[in-house]
Protein backbone atom coordinates (compact mmCIF):
# COMPACT_ATOMS: atom_id res chain seq x y z
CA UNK A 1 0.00 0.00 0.00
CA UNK A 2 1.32 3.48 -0.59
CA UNK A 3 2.05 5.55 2.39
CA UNK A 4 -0.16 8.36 0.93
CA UNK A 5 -3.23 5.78 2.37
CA UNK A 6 -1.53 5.54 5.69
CA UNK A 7 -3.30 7.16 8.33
CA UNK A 8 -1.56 9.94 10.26
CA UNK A 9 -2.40 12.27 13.25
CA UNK A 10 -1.53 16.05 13.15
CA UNK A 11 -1.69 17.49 16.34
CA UNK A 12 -5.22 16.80 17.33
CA UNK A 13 -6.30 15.63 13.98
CA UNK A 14 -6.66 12.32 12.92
CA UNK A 15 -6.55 11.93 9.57
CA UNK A 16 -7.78 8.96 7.56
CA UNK A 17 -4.41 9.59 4.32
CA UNK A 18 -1.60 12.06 4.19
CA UNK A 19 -3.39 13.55 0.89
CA UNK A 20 -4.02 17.40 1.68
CA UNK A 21 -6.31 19.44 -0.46
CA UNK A 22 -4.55 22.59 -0.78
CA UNK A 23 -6.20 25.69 -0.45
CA UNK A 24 -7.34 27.08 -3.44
CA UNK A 25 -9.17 30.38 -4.24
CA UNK A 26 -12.20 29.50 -6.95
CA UNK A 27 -13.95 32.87 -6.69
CA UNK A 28 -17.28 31.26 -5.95
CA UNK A 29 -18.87 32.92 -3.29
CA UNK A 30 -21.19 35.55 -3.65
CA UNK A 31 -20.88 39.20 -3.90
CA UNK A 32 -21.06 39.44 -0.15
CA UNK A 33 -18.64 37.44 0.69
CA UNK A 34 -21.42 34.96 1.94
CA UNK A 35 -20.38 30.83 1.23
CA UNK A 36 -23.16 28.55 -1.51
CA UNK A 37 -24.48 25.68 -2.49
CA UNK A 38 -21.67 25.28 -5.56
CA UNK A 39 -19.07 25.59 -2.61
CA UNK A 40 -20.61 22.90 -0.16
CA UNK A 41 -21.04 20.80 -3.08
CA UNK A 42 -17.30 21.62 -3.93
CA UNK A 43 -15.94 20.52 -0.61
CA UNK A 44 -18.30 17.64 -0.30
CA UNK A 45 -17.12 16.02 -3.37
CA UNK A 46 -13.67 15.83 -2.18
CA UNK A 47 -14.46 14.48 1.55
CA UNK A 48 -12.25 11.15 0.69
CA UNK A 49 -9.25 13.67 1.04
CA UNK A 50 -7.33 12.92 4.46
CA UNK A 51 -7.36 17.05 5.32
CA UNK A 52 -9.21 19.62 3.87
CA UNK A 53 -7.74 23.16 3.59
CA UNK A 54 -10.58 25.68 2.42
CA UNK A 55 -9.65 28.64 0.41
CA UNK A 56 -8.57 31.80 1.72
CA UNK A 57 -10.78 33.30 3.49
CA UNK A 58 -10.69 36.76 4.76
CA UNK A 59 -10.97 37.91 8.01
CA UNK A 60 -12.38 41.52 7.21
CA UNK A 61 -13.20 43.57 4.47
CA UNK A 62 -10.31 45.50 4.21
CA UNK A 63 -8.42 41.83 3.81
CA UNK A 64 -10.24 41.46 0.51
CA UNK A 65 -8.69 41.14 -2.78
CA UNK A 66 -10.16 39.14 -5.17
CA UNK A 67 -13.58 39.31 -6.58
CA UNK A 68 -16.13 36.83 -5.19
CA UNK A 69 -13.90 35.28 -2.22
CA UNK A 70 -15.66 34.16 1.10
CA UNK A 71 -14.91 35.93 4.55
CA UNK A 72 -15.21 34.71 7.95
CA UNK A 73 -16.09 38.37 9.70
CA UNK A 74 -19.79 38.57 10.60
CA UNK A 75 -22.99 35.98 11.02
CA UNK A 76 -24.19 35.39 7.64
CA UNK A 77 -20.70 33.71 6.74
CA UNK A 78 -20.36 31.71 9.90
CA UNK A 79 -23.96 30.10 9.12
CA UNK A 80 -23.45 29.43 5.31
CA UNK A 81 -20.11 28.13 6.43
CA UNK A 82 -21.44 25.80 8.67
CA UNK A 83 -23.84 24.29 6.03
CA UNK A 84 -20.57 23.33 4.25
CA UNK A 85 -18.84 21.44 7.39
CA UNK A 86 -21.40 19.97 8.43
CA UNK A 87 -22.05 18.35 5.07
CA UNK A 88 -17.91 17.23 5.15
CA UNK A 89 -17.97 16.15 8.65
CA UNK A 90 -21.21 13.97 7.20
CA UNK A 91 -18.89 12.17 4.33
CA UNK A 92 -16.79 11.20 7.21
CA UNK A 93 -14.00 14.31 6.00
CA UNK A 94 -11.70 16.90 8.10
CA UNK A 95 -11.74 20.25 7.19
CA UNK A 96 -9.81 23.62 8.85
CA UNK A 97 -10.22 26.98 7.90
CA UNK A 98 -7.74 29.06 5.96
CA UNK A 99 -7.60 32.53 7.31
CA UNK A 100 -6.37 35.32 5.22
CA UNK A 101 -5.28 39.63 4.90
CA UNK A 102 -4.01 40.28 1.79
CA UNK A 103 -2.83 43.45 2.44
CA UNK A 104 -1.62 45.37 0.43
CA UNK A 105 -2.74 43.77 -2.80
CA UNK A 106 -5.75 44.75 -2.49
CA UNK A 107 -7.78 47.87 -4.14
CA UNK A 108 -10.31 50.44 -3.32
CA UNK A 109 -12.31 48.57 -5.61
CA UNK A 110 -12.58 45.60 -3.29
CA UNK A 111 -12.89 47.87 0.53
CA UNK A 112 -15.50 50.06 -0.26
CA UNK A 113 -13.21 52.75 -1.25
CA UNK A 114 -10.43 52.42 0.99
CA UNK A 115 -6.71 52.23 0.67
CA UNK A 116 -4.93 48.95 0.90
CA UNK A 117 -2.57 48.40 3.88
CA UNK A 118 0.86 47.31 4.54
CA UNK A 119 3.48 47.49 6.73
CA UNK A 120 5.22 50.08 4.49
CA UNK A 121 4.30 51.80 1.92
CA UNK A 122 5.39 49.94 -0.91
CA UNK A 123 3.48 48.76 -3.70
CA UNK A 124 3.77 45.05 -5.31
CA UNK A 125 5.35 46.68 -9.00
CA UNK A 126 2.57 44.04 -10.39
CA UNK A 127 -1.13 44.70 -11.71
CA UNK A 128 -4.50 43.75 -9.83
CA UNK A 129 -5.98 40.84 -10.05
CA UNK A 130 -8.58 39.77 -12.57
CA UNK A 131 -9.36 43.80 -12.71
CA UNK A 132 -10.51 45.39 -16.24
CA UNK A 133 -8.79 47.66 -17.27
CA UNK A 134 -5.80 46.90 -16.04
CA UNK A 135 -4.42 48.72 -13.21
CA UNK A 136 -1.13 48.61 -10.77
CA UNK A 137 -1.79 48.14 -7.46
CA UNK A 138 -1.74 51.25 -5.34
CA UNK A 139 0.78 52.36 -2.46
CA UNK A 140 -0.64 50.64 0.71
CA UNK A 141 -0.87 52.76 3.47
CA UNK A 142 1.60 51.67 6.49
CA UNK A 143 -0.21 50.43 9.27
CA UNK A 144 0.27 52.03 12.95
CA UNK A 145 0.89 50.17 16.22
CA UNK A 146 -2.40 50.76 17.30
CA UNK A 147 -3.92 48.91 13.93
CA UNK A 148 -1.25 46.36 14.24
CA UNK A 149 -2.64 45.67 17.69
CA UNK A 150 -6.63 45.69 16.13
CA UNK A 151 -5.25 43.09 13.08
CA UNK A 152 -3.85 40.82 15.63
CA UNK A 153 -8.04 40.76 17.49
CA UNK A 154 -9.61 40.68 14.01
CA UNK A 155 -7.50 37.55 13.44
CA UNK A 156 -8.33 36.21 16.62
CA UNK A 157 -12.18 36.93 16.24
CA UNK A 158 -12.25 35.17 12.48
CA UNK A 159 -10.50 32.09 14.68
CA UNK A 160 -13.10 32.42 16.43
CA UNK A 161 -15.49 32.43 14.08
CA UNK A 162 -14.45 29.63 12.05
CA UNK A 163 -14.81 27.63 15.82
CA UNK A 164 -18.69 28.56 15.24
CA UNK A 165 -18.53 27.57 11.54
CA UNK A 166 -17.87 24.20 12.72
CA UNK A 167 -14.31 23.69 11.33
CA UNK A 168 -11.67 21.50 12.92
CA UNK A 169 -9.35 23.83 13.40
CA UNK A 170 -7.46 26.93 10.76
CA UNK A 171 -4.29 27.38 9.20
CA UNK A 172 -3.11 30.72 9.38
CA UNK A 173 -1.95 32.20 5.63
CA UNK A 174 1.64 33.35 6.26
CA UNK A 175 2.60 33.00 2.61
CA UNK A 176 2.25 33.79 -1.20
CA UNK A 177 2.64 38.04 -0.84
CA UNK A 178 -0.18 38.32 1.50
CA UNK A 179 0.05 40.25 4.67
CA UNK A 180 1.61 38.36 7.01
CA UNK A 181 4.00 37.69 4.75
CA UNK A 182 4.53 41.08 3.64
CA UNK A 183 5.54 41.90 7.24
CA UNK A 184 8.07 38.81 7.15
CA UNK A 185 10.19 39.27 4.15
CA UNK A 186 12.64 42.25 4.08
CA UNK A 187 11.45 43.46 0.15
CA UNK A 188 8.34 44.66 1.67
CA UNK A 189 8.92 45.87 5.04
CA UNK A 190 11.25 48.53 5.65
CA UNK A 191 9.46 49.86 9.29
CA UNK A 192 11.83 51.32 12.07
CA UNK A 193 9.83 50.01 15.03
CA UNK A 194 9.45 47.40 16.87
CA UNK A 195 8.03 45.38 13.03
CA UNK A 196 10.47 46.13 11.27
CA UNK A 197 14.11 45.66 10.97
CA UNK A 198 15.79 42.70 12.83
CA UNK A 199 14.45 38.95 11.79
CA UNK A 200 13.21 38.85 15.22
CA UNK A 201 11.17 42.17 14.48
CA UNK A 202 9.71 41.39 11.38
CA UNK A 203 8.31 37.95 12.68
CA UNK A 204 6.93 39.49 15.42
CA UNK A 205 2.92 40.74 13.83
CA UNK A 206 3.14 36.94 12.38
CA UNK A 207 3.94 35.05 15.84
CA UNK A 208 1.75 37.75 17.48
CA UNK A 209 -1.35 36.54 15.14
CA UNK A 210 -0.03 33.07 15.61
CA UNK A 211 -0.39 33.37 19.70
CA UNK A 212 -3.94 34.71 19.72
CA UNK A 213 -5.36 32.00 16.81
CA UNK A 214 -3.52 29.26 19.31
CA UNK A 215 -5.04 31.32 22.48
CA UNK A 216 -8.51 30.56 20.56
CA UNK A 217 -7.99 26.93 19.17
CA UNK A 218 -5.12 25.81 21.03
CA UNK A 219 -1.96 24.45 18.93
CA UNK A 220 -2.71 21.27 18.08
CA UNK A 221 -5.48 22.51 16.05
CA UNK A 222 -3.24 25.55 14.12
CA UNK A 223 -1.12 25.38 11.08
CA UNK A 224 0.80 28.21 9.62
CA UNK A 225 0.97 27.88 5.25
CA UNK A 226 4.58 29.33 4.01
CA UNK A 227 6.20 29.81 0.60
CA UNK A 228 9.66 30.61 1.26
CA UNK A 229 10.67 30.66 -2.17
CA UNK A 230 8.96 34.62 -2.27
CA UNK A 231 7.91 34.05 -5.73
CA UNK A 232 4.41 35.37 -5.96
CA UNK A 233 3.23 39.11 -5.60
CA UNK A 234 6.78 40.89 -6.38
CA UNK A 235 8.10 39.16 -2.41
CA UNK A 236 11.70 39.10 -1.36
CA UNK A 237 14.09 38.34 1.44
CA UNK A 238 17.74 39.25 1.53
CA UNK A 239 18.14 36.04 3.20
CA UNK A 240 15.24 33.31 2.85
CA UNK A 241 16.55 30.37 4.94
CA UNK A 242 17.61 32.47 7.94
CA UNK A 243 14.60 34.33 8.08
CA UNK A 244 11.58 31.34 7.13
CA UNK A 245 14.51 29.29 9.66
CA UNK A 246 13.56 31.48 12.70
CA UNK A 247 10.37 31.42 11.73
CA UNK A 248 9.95 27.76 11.75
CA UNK A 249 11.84 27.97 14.80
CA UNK A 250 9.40 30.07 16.48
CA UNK A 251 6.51 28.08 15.27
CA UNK A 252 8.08 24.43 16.48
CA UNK A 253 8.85 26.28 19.97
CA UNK A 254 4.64 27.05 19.98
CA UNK A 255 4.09 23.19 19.40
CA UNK A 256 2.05 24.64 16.02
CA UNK A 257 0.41 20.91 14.15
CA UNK A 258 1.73 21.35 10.72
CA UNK A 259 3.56 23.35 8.51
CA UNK A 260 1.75 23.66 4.53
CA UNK A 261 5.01 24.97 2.48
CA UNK A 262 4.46 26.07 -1.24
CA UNK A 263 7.55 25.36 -2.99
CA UNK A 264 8.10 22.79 -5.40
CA UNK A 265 11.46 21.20 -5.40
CA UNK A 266 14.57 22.05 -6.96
CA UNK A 267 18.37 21.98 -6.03
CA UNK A 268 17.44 25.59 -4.25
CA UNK A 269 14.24 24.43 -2.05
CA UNK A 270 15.11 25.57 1.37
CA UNK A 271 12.00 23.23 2.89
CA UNK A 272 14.01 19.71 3.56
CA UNK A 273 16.20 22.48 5.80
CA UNK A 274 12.94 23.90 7.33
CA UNK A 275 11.47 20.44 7.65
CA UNK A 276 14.60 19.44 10.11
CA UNK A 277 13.85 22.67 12.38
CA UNK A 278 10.26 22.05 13.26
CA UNK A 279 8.99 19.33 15.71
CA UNK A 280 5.54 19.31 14.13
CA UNK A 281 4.26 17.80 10.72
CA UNK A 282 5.47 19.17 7.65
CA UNK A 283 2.90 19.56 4.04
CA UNK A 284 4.27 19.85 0.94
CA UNK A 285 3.11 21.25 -1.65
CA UNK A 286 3.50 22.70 -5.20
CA UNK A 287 3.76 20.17 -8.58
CA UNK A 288 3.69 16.75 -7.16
CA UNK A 289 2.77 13.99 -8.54
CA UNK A 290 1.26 10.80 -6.94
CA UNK A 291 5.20 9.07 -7.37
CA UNK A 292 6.89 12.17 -6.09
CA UNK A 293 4.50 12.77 -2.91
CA UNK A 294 5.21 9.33 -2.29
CA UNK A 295 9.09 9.83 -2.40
CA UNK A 296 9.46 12.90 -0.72
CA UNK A 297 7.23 11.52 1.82
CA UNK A 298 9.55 8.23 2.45
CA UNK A 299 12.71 10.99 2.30
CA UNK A 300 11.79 12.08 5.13
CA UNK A 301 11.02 15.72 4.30
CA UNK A 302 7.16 15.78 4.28
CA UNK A 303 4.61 13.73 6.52
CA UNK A 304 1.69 14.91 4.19
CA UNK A 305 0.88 16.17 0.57
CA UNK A 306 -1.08 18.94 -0.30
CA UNK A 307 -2.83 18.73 -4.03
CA UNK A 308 -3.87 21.86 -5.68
CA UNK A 309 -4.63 22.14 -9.48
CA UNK A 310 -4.53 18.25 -9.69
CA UNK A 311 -7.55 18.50 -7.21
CA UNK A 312 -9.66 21.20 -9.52
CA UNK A 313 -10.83 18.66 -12.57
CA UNK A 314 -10.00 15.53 -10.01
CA UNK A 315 -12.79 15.72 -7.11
CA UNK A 316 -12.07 12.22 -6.71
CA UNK A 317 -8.45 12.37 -6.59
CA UNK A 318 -7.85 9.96 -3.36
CA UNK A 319 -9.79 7.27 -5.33
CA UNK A 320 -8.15 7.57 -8.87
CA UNK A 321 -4.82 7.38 -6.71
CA UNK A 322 -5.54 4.36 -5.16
CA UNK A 323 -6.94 2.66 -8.17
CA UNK A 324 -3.67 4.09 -10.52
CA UNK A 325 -6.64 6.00 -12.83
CA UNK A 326 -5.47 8.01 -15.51
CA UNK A 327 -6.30 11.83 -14.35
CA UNK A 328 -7.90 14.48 -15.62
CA UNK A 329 -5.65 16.72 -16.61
CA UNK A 330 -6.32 20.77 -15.08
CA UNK A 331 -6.79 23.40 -17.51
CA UNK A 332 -6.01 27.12 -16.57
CA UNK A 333 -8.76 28.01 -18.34
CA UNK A 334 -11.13 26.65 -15.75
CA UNK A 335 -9.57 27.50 -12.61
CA UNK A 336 -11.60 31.05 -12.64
CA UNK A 337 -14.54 32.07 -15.52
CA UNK A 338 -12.26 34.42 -16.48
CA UNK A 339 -15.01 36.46 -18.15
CA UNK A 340 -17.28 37.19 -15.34
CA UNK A 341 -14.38 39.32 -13.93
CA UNK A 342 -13.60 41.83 -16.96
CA UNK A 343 -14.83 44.33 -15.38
CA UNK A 344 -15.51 47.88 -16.21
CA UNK A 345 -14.10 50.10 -13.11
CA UNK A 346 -16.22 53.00 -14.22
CA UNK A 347 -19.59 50.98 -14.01
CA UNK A 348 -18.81 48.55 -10.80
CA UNK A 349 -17.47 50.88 -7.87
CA UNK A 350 -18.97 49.29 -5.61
CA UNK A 351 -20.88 51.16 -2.00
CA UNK A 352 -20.39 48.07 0.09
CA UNK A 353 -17.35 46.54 -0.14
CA UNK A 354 -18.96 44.26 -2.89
CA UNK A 355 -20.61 43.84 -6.29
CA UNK A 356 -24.34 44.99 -6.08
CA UNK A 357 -24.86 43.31 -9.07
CA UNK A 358 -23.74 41.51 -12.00
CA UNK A 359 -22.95 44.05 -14.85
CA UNK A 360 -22.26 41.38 -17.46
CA UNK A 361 -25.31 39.25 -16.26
CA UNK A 362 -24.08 36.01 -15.35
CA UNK A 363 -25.60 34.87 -12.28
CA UNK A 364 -23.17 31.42 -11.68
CA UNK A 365 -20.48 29.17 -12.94
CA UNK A 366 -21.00 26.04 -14.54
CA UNK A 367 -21.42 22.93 -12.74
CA UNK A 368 -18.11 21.02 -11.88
CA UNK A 369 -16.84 18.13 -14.29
């Protein structure tokens, strides 16, 4: 049998395969940010998987940067969120909550009008998402103590939240550009307080966030999601191992479950140097293959695999695995309707941090293949 079926327990979850579904943002949810019936069916379908990692999912408005992504700040999204666990936990499945600030790749677009934040005001040299016409993104604003101090109790409250939502615990998004990782990485923060600076200084907001989600769930039900290759959303360190190394360091010392790291291996991957630092289990992920999950798994530098685009036209992905099925094979193409988001800036300001309506007139995507 291959040790992807093998049972394994992370922290306090026991989980029935070491096959992760990565979190992956489909744009599904409504234009208030409120969870559907195409996204329980979504997670349903893919119950067999040992862990399920939901997309990002914002903790407040002002965390919002794509169109149509679900949030976790107020009562409408806890219920509709709970429809969706419940139906997992049902199919015998494990799912935790991703929780998510973009920061400052965001746009007034998305916030009701307000400016993106940061922890210095520099702007990702890169263009908004799935925005017509294109734009740049704008310079964030830098954050003050005092907000620093009011992001680390929003995070705790969406932690919170997802507790009501039913989910078996969160994994906090420390990766891929967003804000927590924007704090992290030297490229992006350039503060002269207390954030800022030192290693030690820049971890701090992350570990901060990290403390209150654990003072809400507890460790054993907390991962932290890295990509210490700072390849996505114009990222950079001056030194990536020493910096994700403390990191990790920090995180192992808060008896965190599970690391999920995006970087798909090379001669350069820093994670089998990460993966010898922390005490809890370790997720790959990024372009592996059934054979390669399975090797880097027996290597010793992953106890899990997390599937993302294989997952999108694969629902069934556990079962084709264990059968050796020929898979679908993802198209880009399908991974957002890419037309439902051309929008016209002029037309779709919106006056509540959302799409009123639907200015082209679709009113869904198609049913899953």
């Amino acid at each position: 049998m291959s040790i992807l079926f093998e049972p394994i327990k992370i922290g306090d979850l026991s989980l029935k395969n070491r096959i992760v579904l990565a979190p992956l943002t489909r744009s599904r949810a409504n234009y208030q940010r409120i969870p559907n019936d195409l996204m329980k069916k979504y997670y349903s379908l893919r119950s067999s998987f040992g862990l399920i990692i939901t997309e990002a999912t914002s903790v407040e408005l002002l965390g919002v940067g794509y169109p149509r992504t679900p949030g976790i700040w107020n009562e409408e999204q806890i219920y509709a969120w709970r429809q969706i666990t419940d139906e997992v936990h049902e199919k015998g499945g494990t799912i935790i909550m991703q929780l998510w600030h973009v920061g400052r790749v965001s746009d007034p677009l998305y916030t009701n009008g307000q400016t993106p934040i940061g922890p210095s005001a520099i702007a990702a040299k890169q263009k908004v998402s799935l925005i017509r016409p294109e734009k740049f993104y704008e310079t964030p604003r830098e954050v003050s103590l005092a907000e620093i101090n009011q992001l680390i109790h929003i995070y705790k409250k969406g932690a919170e939240n997802a507790k009501k939502a039913g989910f078996d615990g969160v994994e906090i998004h420390g990766a891929n550009g967003y804000l927590l990782d924007q704090f992290l990485q030297s490229k992006s923060n350039v503060r002269k307080d207390k954030y800022g600076g030192s290693i030690e200084n820049r971890a701090r907001f992350p570990l901060e966030v990290v403390d209150a989600v654990i003072d809400t769930w507890g460790s054993s039900r907390v991962g932290y999601h890295i990509a210490p290759r700072g390849d996505a959303l114009d990222m950079g360190d001056q030194n990536p191992l020493e910096t994700f190394s403390y990191l990790v360091s920090e995180l192992s010392k808060r008896n965190l479950a599970f690391i999920c790291a995006r970087e798909y291996e090379s001669k350069d991957s820093i994670s089998p140097q990460l993966r010898k630092i922390f005490t809890g289990k370790f997720i790959a992920n990024e372009g592996y293959t059934k054979e390669t999950a399975e090797m880097t798994i027996k290597n010793g530098n992953a106890d899990a695999v997390a599937f993302g685009k294989l997952s999108i036209p694969n629902p069934n992905l556990v079962e084709k695995f264990i059968k050796n099925e020929k898979l679908n094979i993802p198209q880009v193409k399908d991974f957002y309707n890419e037309h439902k988001y051309l929008f016209d800036l002029a037309e779709t300001m919106p006056s509540k941090g959302y799409y009123e309506t639907d200015k082209l007139g679709y009113t869904e995507f198609p049913t899953e293949s």
